[in-house]
C-alpha atoms as a PDB file:
ATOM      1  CA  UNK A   1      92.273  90.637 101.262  1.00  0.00           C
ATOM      2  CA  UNK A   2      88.849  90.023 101.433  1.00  0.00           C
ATOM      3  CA  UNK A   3      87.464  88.172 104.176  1.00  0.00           C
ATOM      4  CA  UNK A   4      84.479  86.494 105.176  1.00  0.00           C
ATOM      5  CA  UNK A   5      84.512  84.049 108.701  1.00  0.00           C
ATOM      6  CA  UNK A   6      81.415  81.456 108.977  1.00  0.00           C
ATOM      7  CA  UNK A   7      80.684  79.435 111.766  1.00  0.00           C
ATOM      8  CA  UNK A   8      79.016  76.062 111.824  1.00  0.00           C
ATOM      9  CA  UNK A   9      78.210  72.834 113.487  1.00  0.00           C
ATOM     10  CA  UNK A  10      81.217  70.547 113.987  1.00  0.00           C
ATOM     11  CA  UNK A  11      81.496  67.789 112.028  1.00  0.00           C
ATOM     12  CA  UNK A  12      84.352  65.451 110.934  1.00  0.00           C
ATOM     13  CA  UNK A  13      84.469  65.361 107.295  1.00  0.00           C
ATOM     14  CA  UNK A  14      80.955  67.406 106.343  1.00  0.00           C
ATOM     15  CA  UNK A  15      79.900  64.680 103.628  1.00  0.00           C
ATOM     16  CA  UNK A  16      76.706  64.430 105.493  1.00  0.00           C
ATOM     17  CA  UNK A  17      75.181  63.919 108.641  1.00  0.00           C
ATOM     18  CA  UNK A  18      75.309  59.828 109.759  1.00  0.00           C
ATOM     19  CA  UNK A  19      76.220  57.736 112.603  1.00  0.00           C
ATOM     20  CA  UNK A  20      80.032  58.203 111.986  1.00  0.00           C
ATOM     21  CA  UNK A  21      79.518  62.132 111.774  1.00  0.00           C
ATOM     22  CA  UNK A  22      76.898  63.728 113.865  1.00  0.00           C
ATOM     23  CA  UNK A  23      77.047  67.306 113.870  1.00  0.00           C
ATOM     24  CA  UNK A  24      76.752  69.132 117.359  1.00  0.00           C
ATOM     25  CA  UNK A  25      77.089  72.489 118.805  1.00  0.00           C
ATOM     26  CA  UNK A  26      75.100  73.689 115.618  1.00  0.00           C
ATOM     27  CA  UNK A  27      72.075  75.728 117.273  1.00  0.00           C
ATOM     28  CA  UNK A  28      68.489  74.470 118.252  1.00  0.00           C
ATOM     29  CA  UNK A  29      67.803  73.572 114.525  1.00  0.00           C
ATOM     30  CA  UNK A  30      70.602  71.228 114.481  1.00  0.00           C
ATOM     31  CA  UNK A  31      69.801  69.652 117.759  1.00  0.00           C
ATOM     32  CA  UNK A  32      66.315  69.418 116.701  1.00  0.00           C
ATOM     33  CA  UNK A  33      66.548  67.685 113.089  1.00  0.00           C
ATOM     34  CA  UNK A  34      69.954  66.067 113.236  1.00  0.00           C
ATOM     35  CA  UNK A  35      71.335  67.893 110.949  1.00  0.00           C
ATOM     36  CA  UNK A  36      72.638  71.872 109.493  1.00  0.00           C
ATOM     37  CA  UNK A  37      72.431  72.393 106.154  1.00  0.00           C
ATOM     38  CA  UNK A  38      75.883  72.883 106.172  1.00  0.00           C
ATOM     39  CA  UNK A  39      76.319  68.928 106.280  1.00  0.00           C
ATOM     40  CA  UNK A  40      77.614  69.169 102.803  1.00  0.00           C
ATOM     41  CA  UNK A  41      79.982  72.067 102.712  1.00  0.00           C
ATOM     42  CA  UNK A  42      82.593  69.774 101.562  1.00  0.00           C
ATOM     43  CA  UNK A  43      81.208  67.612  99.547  1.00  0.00           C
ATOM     44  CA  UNK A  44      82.217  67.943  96.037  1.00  0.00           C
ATOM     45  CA  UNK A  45      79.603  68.604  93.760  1.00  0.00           C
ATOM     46  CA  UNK A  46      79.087  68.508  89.784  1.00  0.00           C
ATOM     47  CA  UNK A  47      76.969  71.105  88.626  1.00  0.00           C
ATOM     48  CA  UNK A  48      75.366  71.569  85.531  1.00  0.00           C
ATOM     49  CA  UNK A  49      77.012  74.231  83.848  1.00  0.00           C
ATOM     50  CA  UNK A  50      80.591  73.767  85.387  1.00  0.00           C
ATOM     51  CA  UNK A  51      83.771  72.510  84.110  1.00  0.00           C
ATOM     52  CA  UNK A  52      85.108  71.926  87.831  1.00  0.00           C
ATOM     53  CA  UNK A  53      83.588  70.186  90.913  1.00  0.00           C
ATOM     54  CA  UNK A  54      82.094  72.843  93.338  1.00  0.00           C
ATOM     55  CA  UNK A  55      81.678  73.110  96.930  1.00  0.00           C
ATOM     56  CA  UNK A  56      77.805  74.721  97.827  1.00  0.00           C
ATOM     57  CA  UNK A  57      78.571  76.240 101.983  1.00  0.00           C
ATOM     58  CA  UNK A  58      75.714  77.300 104.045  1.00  0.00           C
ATOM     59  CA  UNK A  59      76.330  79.574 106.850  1.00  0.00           C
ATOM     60  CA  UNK A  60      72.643  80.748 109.117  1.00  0.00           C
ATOM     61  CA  UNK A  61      72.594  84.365 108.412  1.00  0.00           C
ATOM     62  CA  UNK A  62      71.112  87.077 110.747  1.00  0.00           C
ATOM     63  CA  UNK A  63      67.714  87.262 111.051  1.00  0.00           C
ATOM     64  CA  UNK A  64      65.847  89.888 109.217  1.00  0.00           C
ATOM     65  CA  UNK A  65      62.958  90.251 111.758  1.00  0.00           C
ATOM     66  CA  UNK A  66      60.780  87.959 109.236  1.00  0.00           C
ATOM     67  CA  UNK A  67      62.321  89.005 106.238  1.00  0.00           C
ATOM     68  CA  UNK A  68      64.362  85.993 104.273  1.00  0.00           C
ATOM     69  CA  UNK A  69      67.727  85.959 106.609  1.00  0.00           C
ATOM     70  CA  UNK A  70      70.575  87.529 103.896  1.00  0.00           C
ATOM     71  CA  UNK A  71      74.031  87.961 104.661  1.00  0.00           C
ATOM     72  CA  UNK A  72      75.387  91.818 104.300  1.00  0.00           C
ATOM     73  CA  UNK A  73      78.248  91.353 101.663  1.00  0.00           C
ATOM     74  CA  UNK A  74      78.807  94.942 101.387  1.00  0.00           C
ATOM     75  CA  UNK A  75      80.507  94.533 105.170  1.00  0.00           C
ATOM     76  CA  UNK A  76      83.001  92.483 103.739  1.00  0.00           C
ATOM     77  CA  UNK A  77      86.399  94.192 103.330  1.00  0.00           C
ATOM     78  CA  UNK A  78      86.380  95.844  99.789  1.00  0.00           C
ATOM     79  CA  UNK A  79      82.919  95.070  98.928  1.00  0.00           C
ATOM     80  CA  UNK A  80      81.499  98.289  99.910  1.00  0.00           C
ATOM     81  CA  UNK A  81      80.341  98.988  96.350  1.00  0.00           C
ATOM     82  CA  UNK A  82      78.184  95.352  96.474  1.00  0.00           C
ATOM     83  CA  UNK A  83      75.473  96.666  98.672  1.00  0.00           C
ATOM     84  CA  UNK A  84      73.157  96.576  96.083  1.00  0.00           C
ATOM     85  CA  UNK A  85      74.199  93.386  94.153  1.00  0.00           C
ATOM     86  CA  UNK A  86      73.244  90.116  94.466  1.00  0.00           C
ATOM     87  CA  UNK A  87      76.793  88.837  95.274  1.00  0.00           C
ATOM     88  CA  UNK A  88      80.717  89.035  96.166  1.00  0.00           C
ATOM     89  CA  UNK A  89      83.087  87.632  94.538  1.00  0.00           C
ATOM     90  CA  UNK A  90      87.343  86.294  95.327  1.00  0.00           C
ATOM     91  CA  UNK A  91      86.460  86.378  98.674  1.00  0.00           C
ATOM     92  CA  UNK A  92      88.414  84.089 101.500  1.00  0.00           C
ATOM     93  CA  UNK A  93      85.897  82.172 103.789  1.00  0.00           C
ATOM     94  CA  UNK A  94      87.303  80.778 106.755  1.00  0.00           C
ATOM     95  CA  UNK A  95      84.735  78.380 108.189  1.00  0.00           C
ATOM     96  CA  UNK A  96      84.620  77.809 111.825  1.00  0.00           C
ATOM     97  CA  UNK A  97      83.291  75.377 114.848  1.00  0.00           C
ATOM     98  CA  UNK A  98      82.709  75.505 118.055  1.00  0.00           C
ATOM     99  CA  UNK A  99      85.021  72.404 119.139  1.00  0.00           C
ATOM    100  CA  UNK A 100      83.978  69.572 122.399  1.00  0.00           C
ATOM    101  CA  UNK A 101      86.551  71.428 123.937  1.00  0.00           C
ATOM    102  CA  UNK A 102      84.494  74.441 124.142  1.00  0.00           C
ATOM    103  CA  UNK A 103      86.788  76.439 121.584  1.00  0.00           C
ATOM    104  CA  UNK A 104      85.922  77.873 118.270  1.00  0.00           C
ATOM    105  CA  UNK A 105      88.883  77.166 115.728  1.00  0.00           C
ATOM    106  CA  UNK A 106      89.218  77.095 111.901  1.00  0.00           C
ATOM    107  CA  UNK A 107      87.549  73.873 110.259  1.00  0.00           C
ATOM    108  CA  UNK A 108      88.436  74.908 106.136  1.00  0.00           C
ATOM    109  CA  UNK A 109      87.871  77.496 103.917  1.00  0.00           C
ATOM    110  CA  UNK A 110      87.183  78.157 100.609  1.00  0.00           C
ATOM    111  CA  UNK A 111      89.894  80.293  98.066  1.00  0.00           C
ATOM    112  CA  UNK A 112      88.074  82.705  95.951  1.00  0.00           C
ATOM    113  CA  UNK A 113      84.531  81.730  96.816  1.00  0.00           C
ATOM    114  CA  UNK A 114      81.538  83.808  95.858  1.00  0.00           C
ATOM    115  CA  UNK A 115      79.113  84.611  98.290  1.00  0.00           C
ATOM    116  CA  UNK A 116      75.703  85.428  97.856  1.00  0.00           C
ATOM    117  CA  UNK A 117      73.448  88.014  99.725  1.00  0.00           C
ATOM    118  CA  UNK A 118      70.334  85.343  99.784  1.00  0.00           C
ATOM    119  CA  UNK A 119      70.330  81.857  99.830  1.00  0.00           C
ATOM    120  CA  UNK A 120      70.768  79.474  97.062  1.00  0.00           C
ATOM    121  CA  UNK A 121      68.397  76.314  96.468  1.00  0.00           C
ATOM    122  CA  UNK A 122      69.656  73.782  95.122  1.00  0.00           C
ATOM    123  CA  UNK A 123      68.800  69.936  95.250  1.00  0.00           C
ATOM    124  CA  UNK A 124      70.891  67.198  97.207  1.00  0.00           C
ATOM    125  CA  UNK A 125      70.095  63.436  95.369  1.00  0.00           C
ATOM    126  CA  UNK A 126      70.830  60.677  97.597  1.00  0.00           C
ATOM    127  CA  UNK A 127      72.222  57.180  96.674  1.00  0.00           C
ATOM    128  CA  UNK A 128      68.877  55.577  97.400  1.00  0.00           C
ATOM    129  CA  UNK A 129      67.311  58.311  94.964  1.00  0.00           C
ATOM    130  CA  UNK A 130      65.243  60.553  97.120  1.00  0.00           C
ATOM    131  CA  UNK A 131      65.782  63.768  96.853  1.00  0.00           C
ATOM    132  CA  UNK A 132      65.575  67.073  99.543  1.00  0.00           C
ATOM    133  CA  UNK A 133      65.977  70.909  98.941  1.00  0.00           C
ATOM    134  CA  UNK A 134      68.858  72.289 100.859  1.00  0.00           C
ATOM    135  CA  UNK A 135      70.462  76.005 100.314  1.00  0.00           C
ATOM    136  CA  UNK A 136      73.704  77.535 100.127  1.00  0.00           C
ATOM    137  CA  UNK A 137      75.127  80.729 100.339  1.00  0.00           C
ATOM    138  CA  UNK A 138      78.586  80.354  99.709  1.00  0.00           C
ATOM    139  CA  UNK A 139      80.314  78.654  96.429  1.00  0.00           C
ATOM    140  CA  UNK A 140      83.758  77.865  95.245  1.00  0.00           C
ATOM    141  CA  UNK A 141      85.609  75.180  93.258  1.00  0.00           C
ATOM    142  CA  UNK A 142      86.397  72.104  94.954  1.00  0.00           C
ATOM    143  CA  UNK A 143      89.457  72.859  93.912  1.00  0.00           C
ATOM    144  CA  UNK A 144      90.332  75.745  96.014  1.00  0.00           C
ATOM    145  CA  UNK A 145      88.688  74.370  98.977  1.00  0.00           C
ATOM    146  CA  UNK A 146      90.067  72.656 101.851  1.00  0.00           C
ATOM    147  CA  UNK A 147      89.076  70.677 104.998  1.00  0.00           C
ATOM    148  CA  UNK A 148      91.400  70.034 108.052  1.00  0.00           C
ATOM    149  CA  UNK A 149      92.063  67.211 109.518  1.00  0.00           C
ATOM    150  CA  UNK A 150      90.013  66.466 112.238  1.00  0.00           C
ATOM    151  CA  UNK A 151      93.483  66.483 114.417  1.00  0.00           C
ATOM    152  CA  UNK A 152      94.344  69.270 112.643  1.00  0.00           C
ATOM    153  CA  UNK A 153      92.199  71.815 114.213  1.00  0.00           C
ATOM    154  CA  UNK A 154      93.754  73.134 117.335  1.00  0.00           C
ATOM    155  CA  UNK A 155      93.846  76.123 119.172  1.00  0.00           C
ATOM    156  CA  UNK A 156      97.288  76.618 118.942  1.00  0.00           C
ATOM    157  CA  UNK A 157      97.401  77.442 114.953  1.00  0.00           C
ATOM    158  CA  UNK A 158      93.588  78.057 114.288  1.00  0.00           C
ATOM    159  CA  UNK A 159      92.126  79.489 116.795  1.00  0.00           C
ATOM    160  CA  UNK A 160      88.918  81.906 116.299  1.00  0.00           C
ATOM    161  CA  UNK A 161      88.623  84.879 118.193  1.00  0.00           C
ATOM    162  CA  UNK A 162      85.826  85.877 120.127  1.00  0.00           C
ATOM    163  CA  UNK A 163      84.944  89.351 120.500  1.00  0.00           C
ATOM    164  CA  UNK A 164      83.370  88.383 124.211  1.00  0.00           C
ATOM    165  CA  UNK A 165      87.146  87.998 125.173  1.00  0.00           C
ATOM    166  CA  UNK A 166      89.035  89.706 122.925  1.00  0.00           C
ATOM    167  CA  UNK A 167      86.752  93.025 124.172  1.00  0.00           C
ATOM    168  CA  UNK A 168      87.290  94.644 120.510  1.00  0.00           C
ATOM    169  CA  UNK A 169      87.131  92.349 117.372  1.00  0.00           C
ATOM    170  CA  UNK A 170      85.663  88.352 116.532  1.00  0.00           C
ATOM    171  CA  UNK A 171      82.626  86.614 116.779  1.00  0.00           C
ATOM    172  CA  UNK A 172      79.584  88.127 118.424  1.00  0.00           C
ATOM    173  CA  UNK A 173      76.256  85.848 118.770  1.00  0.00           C
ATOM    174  CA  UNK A 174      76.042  86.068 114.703  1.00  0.00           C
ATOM    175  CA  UNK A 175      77.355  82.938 113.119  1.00  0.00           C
ATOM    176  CA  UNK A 176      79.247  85.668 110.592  1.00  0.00           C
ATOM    177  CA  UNK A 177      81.991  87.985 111.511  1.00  0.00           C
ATOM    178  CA  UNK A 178      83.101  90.660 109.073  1.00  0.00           C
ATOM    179  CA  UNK A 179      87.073  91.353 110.583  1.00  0.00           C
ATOM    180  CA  UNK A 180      87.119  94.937 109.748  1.00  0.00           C
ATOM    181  CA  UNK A 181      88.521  95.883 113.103  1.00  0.00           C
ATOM    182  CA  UNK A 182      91.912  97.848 112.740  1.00  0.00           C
ATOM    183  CA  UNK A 183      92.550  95.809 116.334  1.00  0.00           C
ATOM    184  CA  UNK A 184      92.322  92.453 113.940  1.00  0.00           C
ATOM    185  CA  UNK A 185      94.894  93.077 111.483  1.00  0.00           C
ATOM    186  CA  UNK A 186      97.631  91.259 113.783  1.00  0.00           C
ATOM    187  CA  UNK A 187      95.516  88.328 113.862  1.00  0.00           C
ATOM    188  CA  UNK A 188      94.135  88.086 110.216  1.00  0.00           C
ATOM    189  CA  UNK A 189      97.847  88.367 108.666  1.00  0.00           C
ATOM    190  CA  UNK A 190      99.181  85.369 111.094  1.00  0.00           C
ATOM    191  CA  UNK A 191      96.078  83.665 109.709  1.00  0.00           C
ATOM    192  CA  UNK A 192      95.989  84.300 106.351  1.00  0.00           C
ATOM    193  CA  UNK A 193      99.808  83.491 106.468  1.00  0.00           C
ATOM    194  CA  UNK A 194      99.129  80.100 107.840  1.00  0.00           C
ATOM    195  CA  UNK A 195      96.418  79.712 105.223  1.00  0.00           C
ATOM    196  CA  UNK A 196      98.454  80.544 102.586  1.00  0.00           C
ATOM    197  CA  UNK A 197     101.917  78.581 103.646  1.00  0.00           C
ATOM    198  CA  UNK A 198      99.206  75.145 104.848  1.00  0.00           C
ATOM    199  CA  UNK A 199     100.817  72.230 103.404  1.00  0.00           C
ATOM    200  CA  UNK A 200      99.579  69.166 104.978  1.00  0.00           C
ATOM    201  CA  UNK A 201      96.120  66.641 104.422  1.00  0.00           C
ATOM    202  CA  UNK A 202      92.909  67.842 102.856  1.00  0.00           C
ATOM    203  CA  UNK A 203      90.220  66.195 103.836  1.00  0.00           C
ATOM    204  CA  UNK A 204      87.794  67.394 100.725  1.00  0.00           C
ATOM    205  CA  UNK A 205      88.414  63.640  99.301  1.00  0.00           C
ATOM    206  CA  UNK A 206      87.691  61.968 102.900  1.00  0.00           C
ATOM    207  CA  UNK A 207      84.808  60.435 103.401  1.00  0.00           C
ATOM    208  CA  UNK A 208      83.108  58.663 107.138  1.00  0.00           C
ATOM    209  CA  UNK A 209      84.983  55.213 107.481  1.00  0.00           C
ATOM    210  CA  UNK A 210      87.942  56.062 105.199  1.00  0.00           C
ATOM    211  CA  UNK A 211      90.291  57.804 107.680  1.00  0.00           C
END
């Protein structure tokens, strides 16, 4: 299966930073501005173009030494032969968040998502009717998206490895991991397993207020 882990800023229901959702442990640029552009990762969005409602995920790539940051989809599992497109495609992205609690455990993910080697732009209209560029780099239908409960997102089921522990495979101090490590296999099946087999609340349709 092909793979892709993203970590973010935490946030409750990612609809959009607000007094009832403030996202923290996001980086300087979230702690600076109030918000990620991954705010909206779960917000369902009609594009033109598409039949279905899409979700548009932003993840901070590496940076490219002041180059436009890209993300490496050829490290992916299976998408060795992408290195020179633009994009990946039926890939699994698990996002992730570094918790109050100090952990980092699984938030959602998107189910056959395409992800892109350089950001997306794309244009977020408010209620009032402003308007404000934002990018993504990560796309999937709404559909095939979900979003944990808040409760939900425990150590016990979806925790996030970290490869300052684990010595061998997770998340380094890039907000992407590619799990190619033979020493990960153990943990991506139990994952992908509970993934798979999850059967309780999505909170793509929740909203700040509605609980």
């Amino acid at each position: 299966m092909k793979v892709l882990f993203c970590k973010v800023s935490g946030m409750k229901y990612y609809k959009g930073a607000c007094e009832q959702d403030i996202p923290y442990n996001g980086g300087k640029f979230v702690e600076e501005n109030g918000f990620g552009h991954e705010e909206f990762n779960f917000l369902p969005i009609e594009l033109d173009g598409t039949e279905q409602a899409m979700c548009l995920g932003f993840v901070e790539p590496k940076s490219n030494k002041g180059t436009r940051n890209t993300l490496h989809i050829e490290n992916i599992e299976g998408c060795s032969a992408c290195k020179h497109e633009p994009c990946a495609e039926d890939i699994l992205v698990v996002w992730c968040a570094t918790r109050m609690e100090g952990d980092t455990t699984v938030v959602g993910w998107y189910k056959n998502a395409t992800v892109f080697r350089d950001l997306q732009d794309w244009t977020m209209m408010f209620e009032d009717g402003s308007e404000e560029d934002r990018y993504y780099n990560v796309i999937a239908e709404a559909r095939n998206c979900t979003l944990l409960p808040e409760g939900e997102r425990n150590r016990h089921i979806w925790s996030v490895p970290s490869a300052r522990y684990t010595k061998s495979f997770g998340f380094g101090q890039a907000m992407v991991w590619y799990p190619t490590e033979d020493t990960a296999k153990a943990y991506l099946e139990k994952l992908t397993h509970n993934i798979e087999n999850y059967d309780g609340d999505n909170w793509i349709d929740k909203f700040p207020n509605i609980i």
